[in-house]
C-alpha atoms as a PDB file:
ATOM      1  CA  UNK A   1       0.000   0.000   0.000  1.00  0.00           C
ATOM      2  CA  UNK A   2       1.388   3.505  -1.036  1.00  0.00           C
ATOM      3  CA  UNK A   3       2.417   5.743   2.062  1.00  0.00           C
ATOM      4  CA  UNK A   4       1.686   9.492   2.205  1.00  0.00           C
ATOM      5  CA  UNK A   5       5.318   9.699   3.152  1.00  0.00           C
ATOM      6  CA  UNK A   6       8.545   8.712   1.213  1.00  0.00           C
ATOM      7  CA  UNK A   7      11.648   7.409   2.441  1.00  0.00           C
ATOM      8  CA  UNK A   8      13.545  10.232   3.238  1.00  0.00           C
ATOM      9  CA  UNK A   9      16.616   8.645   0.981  1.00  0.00           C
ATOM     10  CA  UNK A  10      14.422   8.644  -2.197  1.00  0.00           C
ATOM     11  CA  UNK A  11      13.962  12.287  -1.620  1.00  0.00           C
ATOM     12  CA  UNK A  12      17.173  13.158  -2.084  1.00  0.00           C
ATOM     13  CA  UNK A  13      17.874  10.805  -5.279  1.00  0.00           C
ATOM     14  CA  UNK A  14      21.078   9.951  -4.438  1.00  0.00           C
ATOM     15  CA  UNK A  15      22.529   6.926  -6.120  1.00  0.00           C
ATOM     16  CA  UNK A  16      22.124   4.271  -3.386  1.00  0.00           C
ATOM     17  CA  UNK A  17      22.310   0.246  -4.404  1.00  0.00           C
ATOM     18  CA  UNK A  18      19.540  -0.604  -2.418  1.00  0.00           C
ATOM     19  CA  UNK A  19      17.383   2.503  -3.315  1.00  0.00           C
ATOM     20  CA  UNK A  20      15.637   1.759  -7.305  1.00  0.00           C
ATOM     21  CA  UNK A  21      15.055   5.675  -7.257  1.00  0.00           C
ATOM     22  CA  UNK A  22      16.117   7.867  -9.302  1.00  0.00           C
ATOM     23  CA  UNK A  23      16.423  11.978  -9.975  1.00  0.00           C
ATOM     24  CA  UNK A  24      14.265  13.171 -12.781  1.00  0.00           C
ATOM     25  CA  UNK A  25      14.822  16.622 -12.425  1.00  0.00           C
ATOM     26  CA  UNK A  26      15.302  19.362  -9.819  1.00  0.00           C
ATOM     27  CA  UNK A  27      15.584  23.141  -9.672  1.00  0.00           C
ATOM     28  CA  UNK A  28      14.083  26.239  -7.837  1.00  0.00           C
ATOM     29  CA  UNK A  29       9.838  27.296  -8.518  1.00  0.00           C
ATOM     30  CA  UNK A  30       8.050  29.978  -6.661  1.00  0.00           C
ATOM     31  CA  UNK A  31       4.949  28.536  -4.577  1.00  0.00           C
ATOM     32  CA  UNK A  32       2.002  30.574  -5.156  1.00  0.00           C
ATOM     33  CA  UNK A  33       0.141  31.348  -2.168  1.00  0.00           C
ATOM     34  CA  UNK A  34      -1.430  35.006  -2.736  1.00  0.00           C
ATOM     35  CA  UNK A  35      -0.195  38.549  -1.765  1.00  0.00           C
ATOM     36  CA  UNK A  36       3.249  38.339   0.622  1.00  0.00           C
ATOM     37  CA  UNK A  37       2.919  34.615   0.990  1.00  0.00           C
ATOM     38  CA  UNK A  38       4.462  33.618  -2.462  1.00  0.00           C
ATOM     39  CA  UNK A  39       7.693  31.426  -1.185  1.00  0.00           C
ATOM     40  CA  UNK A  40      10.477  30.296  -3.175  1.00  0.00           C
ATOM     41  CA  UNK A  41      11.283  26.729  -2.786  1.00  0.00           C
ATOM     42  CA  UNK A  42      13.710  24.002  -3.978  1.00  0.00           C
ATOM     43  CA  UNK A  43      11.910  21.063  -5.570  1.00  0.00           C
ATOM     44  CA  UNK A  44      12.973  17.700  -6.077  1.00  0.00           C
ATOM     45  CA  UNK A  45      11.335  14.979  -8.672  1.00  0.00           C
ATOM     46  CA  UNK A  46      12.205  11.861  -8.716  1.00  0.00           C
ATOM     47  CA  UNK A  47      10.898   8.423 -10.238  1.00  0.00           C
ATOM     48  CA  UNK A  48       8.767   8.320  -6.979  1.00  0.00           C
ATOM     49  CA  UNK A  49       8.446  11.203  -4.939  1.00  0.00           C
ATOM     50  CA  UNK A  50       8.487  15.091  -5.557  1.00  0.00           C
ATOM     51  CA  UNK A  51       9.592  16.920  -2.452  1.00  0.00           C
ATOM     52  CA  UNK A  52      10.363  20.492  -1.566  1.00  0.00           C
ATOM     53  CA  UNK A  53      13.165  22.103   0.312  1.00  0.00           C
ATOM     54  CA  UNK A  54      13.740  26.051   2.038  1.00  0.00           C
ATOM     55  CA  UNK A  55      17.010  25.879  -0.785  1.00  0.00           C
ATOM     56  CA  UNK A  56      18.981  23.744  -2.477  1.00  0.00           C
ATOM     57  CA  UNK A  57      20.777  21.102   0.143  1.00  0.00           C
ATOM     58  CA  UNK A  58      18.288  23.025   2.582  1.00  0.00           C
ATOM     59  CA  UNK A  59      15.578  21.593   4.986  1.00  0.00           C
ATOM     60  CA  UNK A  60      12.903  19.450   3.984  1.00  0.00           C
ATOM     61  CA  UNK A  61       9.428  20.607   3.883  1.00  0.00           C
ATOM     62  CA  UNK A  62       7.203  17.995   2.767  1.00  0.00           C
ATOM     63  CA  UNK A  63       6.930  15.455   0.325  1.00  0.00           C
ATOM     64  CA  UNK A  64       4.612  13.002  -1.113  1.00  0.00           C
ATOM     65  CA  UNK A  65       4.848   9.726  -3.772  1.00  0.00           C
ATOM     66  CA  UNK A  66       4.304  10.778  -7.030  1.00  0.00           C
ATOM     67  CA  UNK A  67       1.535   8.127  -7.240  1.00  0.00           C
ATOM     68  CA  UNK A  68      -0.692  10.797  -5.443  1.00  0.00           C
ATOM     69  CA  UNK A  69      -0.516  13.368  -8.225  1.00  0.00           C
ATOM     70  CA  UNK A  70      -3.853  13.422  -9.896  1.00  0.00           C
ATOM     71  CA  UNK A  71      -3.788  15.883 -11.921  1.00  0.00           C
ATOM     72  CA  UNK A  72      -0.821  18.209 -13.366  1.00  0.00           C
ATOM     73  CA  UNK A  73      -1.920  21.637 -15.281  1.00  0.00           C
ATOM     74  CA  UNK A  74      -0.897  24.258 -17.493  1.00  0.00           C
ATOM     75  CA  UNK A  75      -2.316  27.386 -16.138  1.00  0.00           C
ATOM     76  CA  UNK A  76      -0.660  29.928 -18.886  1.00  0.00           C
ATOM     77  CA  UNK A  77       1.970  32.282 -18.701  1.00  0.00           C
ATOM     78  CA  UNK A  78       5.002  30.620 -16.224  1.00  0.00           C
ATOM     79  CA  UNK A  79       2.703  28.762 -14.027  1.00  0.00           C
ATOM     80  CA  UNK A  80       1.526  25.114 -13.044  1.00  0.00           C
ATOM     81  CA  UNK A  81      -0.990  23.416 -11.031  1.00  0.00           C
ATOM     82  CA  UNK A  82      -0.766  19.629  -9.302  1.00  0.00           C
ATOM     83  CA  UNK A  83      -4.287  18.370  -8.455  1.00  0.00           C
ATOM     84  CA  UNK A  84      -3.045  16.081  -5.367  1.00  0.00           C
ATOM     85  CA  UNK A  85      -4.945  12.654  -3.518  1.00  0.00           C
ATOM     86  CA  UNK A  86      -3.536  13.805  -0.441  1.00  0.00           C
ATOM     87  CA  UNK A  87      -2.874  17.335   1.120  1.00  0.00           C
ATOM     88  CA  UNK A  88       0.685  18.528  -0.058  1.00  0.00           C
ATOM     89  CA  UNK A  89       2.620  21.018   1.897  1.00  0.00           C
ATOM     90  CA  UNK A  90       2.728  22.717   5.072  1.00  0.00           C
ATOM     91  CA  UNK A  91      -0.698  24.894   4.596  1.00  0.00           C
ATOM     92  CA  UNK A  92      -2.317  21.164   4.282  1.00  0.00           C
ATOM     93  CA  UNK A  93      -3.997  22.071   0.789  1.00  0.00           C
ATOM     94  CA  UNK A  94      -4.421  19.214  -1.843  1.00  0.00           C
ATOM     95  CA  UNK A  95      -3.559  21.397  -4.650  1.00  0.00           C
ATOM     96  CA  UNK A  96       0.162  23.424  -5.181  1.00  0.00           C
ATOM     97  CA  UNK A  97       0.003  26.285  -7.418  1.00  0.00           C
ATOM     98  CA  UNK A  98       3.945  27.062  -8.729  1.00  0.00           C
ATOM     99  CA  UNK A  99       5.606  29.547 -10.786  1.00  0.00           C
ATOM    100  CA  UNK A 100       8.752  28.557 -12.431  1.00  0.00           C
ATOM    101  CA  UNK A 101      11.645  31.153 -14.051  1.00  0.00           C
ATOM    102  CA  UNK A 102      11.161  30.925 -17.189  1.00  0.00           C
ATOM    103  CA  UNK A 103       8.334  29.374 -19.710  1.00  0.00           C
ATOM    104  CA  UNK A 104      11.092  27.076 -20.981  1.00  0.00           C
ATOM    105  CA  UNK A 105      11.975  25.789 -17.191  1.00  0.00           C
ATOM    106  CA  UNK A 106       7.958  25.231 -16.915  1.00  0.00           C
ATOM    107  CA  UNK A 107       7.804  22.977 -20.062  1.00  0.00           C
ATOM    108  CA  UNK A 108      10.464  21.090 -18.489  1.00  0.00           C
ATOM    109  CA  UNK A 109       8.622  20.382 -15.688  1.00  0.00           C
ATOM    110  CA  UNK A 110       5.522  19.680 -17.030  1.00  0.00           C
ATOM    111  CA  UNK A 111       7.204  16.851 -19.249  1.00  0.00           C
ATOM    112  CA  UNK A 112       9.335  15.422 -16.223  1.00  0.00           C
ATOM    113  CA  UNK A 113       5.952  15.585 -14.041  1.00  0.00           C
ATOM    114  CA  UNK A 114       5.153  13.172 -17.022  1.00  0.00           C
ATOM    115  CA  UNK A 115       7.621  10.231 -17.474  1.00  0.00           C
ATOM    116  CA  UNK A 116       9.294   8.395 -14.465  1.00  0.00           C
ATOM    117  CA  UNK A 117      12.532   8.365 -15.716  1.00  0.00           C
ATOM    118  CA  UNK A 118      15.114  10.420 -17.635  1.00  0.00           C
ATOM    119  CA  UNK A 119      15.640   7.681 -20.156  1.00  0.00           C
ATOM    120  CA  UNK A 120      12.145   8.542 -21.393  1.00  0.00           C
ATOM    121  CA  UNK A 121      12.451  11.286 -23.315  1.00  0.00           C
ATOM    122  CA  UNK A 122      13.198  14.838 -22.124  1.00  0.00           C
ATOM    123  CA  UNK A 123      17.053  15.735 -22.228  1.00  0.00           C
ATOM    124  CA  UNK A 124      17.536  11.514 -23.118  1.00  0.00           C
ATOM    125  CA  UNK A 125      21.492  12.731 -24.048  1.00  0.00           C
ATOM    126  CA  UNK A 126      22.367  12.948 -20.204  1.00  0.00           C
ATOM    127  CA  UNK A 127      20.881   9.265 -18.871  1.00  0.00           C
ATOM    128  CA  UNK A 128      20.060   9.027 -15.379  1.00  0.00           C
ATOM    129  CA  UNK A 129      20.700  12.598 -13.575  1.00  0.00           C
ATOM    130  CA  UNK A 130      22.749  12.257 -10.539  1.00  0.00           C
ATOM    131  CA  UNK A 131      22.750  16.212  -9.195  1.00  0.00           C
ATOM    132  CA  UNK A 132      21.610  19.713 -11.310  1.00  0.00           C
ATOM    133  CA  UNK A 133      21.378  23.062 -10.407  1.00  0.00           C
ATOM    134  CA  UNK A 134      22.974  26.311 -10.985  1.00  0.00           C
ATOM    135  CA  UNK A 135      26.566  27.422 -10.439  1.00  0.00           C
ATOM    136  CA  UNK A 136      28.861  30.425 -11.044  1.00  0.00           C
ATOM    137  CA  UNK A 137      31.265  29.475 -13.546  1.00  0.00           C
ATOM    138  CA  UNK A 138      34.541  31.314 -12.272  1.00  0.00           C
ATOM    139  CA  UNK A 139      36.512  32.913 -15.225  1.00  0.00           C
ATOM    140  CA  UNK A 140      40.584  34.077 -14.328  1.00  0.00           C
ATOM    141  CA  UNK A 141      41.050  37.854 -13.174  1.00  0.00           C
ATOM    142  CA  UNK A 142      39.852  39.873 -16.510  1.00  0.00           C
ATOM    143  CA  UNK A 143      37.045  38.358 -17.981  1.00  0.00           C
ATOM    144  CA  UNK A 144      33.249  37.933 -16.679  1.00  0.00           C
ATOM    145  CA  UNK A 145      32.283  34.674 -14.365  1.00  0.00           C
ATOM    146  CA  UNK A 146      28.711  33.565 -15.440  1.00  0.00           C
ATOM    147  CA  UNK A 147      26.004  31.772 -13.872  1.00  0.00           C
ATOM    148  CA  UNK A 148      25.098  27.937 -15.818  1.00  0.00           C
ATOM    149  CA  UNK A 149      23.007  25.407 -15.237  1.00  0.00           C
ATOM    150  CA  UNK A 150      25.593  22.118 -14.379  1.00  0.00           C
ATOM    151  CA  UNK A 151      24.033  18.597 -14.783  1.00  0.00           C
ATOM    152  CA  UNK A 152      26.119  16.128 -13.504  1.00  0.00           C
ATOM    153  CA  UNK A 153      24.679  12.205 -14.846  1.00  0.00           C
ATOM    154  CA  UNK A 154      26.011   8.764 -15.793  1.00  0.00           C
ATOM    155  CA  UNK A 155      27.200  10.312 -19.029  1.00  0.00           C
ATOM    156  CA  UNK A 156      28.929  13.125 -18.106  1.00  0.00           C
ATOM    157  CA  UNK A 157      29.465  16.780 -16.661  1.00  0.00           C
ATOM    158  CA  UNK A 158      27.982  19.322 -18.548  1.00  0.00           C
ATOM    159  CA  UNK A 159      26.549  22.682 -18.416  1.00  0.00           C
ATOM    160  CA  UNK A 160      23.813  24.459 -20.461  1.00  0.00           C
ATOM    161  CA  UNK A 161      23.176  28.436 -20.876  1.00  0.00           C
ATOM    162  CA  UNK A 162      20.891  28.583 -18.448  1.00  0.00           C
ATOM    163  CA  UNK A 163      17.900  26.168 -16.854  1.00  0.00           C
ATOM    164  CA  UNK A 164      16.274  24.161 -19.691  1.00  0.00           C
ATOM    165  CA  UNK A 165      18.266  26.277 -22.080  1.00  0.00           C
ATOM    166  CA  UNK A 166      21.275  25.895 -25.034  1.00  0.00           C
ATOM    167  CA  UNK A 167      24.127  23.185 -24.120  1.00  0.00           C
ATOM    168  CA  UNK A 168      27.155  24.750 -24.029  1.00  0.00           C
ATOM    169  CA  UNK A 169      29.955  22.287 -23.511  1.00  0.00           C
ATOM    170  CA  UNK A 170      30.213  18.396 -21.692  1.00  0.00           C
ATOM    171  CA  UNK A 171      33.537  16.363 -19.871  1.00  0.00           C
ATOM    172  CA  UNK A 172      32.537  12.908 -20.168  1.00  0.00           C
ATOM    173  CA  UNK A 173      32.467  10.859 -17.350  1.00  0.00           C
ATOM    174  CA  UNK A 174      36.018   8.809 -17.872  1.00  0.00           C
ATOM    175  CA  UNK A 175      37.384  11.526 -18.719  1.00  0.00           C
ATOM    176  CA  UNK A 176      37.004  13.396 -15.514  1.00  0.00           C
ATOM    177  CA  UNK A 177      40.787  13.086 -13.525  1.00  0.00           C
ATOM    178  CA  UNK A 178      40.106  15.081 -10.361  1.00  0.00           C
ATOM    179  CA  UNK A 179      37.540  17.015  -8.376  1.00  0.00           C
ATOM    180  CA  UNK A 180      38.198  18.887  -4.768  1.00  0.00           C
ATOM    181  CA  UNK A 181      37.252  21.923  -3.073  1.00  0.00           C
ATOM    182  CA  UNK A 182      38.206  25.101  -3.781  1.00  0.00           C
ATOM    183  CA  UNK A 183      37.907  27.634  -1.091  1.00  0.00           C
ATOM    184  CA  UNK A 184      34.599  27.406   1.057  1.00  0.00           C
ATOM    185  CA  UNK A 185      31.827  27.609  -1.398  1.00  0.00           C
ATOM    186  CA  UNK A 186      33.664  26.408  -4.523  1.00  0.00           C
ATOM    187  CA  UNK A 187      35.144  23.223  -6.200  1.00  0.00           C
ATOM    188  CA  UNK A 188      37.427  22.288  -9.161  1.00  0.00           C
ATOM    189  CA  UNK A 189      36.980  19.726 -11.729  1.00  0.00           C
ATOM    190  CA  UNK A 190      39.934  18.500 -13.772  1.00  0.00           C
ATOM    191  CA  UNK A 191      39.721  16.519 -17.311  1.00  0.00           C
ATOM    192  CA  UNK A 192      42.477  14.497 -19.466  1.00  0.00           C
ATOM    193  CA  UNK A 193      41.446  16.618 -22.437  1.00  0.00           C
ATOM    194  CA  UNK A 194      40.256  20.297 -22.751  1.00  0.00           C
ATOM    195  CA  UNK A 195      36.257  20.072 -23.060  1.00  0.00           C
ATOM    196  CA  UNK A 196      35.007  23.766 -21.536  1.00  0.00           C
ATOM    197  CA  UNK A 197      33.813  26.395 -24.852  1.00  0.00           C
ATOM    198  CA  UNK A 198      37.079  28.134 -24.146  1.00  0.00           C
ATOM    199  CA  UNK A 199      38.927  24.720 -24.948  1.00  0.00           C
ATOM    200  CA  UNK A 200      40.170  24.924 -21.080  1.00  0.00           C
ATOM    201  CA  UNK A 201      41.027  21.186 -19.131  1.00  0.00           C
ATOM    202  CA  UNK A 202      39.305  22.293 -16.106  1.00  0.00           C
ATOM    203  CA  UNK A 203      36.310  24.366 -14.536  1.00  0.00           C
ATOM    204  CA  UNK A 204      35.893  25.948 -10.790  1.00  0.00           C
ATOM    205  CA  UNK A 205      32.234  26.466  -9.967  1.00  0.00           C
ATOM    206  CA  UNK A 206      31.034  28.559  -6.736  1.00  0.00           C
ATOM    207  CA  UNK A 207      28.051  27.212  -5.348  1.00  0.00           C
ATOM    208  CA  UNK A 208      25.119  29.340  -3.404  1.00  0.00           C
ATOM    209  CA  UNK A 209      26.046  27.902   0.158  1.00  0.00           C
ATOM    210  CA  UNK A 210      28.649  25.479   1.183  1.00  0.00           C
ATOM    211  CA  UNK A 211      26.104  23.265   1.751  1.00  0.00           C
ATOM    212  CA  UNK A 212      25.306  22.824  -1.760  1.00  0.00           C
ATOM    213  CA  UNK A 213      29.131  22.063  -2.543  1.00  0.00           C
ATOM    214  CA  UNK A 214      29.068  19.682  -0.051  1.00  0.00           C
ATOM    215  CA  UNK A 215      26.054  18.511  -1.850  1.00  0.00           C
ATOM    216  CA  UNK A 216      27.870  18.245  -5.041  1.00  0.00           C
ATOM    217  CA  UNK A 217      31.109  17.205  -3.546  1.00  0.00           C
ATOM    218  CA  UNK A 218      29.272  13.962  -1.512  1.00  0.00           C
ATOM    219  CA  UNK A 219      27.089  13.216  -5.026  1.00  0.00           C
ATOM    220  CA  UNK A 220      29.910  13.022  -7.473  1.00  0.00           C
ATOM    221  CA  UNK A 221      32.448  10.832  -4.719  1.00  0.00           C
ATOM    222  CA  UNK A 222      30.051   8.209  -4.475  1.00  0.00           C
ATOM    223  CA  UNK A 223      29.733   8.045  -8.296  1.00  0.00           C
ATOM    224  CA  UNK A 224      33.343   8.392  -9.682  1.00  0.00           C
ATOM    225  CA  UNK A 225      34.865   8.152  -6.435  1.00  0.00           C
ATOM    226  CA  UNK A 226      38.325   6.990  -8.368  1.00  0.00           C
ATOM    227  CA  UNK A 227      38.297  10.462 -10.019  1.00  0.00           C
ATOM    228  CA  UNK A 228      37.916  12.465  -6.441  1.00  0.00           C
ATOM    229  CA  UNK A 229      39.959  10.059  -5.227  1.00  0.00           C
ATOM    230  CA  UNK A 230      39.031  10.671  -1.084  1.00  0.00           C
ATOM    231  CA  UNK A 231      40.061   8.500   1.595  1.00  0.00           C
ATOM    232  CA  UNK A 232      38.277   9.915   4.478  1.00  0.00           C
ATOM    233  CA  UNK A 233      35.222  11.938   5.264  1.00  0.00           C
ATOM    234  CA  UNK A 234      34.498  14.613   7.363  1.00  0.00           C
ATOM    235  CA  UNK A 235      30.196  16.254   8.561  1.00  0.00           C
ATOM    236  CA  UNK A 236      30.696  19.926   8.214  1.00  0.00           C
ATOM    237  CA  UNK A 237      28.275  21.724  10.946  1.00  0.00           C
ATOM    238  CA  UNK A 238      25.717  23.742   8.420  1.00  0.00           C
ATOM    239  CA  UNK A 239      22.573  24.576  10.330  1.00  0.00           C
ATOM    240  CA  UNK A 240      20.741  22.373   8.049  1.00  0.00           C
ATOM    241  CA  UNK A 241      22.682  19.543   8.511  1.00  0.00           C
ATOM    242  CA  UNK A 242      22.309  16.836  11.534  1.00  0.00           C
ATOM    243  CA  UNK A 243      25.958  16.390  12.459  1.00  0.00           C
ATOM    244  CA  UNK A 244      25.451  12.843  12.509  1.00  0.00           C
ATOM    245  CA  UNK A 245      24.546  12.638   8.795  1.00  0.00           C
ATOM    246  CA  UNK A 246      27.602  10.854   6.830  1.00  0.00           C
ATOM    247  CA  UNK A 247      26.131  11.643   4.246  1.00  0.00           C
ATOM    248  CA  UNK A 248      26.834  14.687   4.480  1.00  0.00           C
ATOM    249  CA  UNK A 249      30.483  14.952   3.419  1.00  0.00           C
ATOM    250  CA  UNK A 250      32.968  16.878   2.082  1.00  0.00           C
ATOM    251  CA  UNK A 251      36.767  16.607   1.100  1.00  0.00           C
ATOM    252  CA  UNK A 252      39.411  17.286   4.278  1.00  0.00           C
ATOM    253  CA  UNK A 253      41.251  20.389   3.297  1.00  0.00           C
ATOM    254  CA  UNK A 254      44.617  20.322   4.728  1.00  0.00           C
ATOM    255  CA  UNK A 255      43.875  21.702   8.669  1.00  0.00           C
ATOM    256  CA  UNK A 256      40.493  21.365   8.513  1.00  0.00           C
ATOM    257  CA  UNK A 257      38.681  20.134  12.056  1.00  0.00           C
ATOM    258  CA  UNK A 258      35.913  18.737  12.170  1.00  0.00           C
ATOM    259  CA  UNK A 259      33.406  20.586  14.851  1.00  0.00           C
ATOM    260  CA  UNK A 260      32.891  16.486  15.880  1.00  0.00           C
ATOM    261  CA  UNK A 261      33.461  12.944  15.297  1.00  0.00           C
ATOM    262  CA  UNK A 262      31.621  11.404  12.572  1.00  0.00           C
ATOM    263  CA  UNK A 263      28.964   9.307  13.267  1.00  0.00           C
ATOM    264  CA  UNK A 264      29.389   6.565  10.585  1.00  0.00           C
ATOM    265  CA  UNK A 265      25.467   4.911  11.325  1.00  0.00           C
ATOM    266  CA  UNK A 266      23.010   5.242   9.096  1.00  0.00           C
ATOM    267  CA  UNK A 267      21.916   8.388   7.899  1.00  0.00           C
ATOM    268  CA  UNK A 268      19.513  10.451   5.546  1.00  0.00           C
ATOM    269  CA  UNK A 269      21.982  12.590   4.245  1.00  0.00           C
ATOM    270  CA  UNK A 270      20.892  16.239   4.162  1.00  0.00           C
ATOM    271  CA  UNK A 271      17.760  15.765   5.897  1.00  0.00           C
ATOM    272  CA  UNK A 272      16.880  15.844   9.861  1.00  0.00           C
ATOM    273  CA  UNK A 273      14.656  13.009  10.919  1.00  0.00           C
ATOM    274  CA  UNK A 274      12.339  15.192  12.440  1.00  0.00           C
ATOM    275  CA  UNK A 275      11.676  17.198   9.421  1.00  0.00           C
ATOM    276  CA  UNK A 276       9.622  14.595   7.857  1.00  0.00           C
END
């Protein structure tokens, strides 16, 4: 019998061998709620589940299976509307009025909300999506660092114009040699052959909060961990973070202390107990 609840690992849609879940897509939308109570959330869709977080890497909210979507509609302009079996969302109302960037980021919702997994047609190229969201793409002293959208997937590492918008350039997966932190908000990916527009062998994105490079940092170890190449793991104390999360991980910088021992039991990486 379906549960009003998910697991809080499929949430997340982390690859995990004993979790058959998988990320369809993710990205920010505005809940629509009427005058001053419009919030802008992080959303998560999986092959199960859609959730919603405060931000990326942030707190949970709520979340349902997908299997109590009734109804998903176009509602003109940049906006959506899911018809729901069972009240989704703090306010405790069935139905979730949203308001996405752009009219191309809303098409791309609409057609996730309608396949279960990325090998069913929309953006096919990348296979099954690992992590996505965007990042400032750091350029040397002189020219102009720009905001992309970064997919990271089975495939490879690539990153588009914008959200839904023009590819721009790809590092397959094999060919990724290194990844590490950069800094407190940033890391660095290496390749064995130049594959940026600018024909460079390496990229250093700067993420929103530390928490969502640790996000990215944790996501792409325990996929090519022979390319970030760690050997131990360290919880870094963000507020939204339970401490004993180890899932929660990022790379030991050289003097960095953790604020405790890591608890190495199981954990729902990024998300409190509590806050489900």
């Amino acid at each position: 019998m379906a549960t009003a609840e998910p697991p809080p690992s499929c949430l997340l849609g982390l690859p995990m061998a004993d979790v058959e879940d998988q990320l369809v897509c993710e990205g920010y939308l505005r809940k629509i709620r009427g005058f001053a109570q419009n919030r802008r959330r992080w959303f998560r869709l999986t092959a199960t589940t859609i959730g919603f977080y405060d931000q990326d890497a942030g707190r949970l909210i709520h979340g349902i299976e997908r299997a109590f979507i009734v109804k998903v509609t176009d509602v003109g302009r940049r906006r959506f509307q899911l018809q729901c079996g069972i009240p989704f969302g703090a306010s405790g109302s069935d139905t979730m009025l949203l308001e996405a960037p752009s009219t191309e980021v809303k098409n791309k919702w609409l057609l996730c909300l309608g396949q279960r997994s990325v090998g069913e047609g929309y953006r096919s190229q990348d296979g099954r999506i690992f992590i996505e969201g965007i990042l400032l793409k750091m350029q040397p002293i002189g020219s102009r660092s720009r905001l992309r959208w970064f997919v990271f997937s089975e495939k490879h590492f690539a990153y588009y114009q914008e959200e839904a918008g023009e590819f721009m350039a790809a590092c397959p997966i094999k060919q990724i040699q290194n990844v590490s932190p950069k800094g407190d908000l940033s890391f660095k990916l290496t390749a064995k052959a130049p594959f940026t527009k600018t024909g460079a062998h390496e990229v250093i994105c700067q993420c929103e909060t530390e928490a969502v490079r640790d996000k990215w940092l944790a996501v792409m170890n325990r996929t090519i961990a022979a390319a970030v190449r760690l050997s131990e793991f360290s919880p870094l104390p963000d507020r939204n973070r339970d401490l004993s999360d180890h899932f929660g991980v990022a790379l030991k910088e050289p003097g960095y202390q953790p604020a405790c021992e890591p608890d190495v039991s199981e954990g729902n990486r990024f998300i409190r107990n509590n806050d489900l």
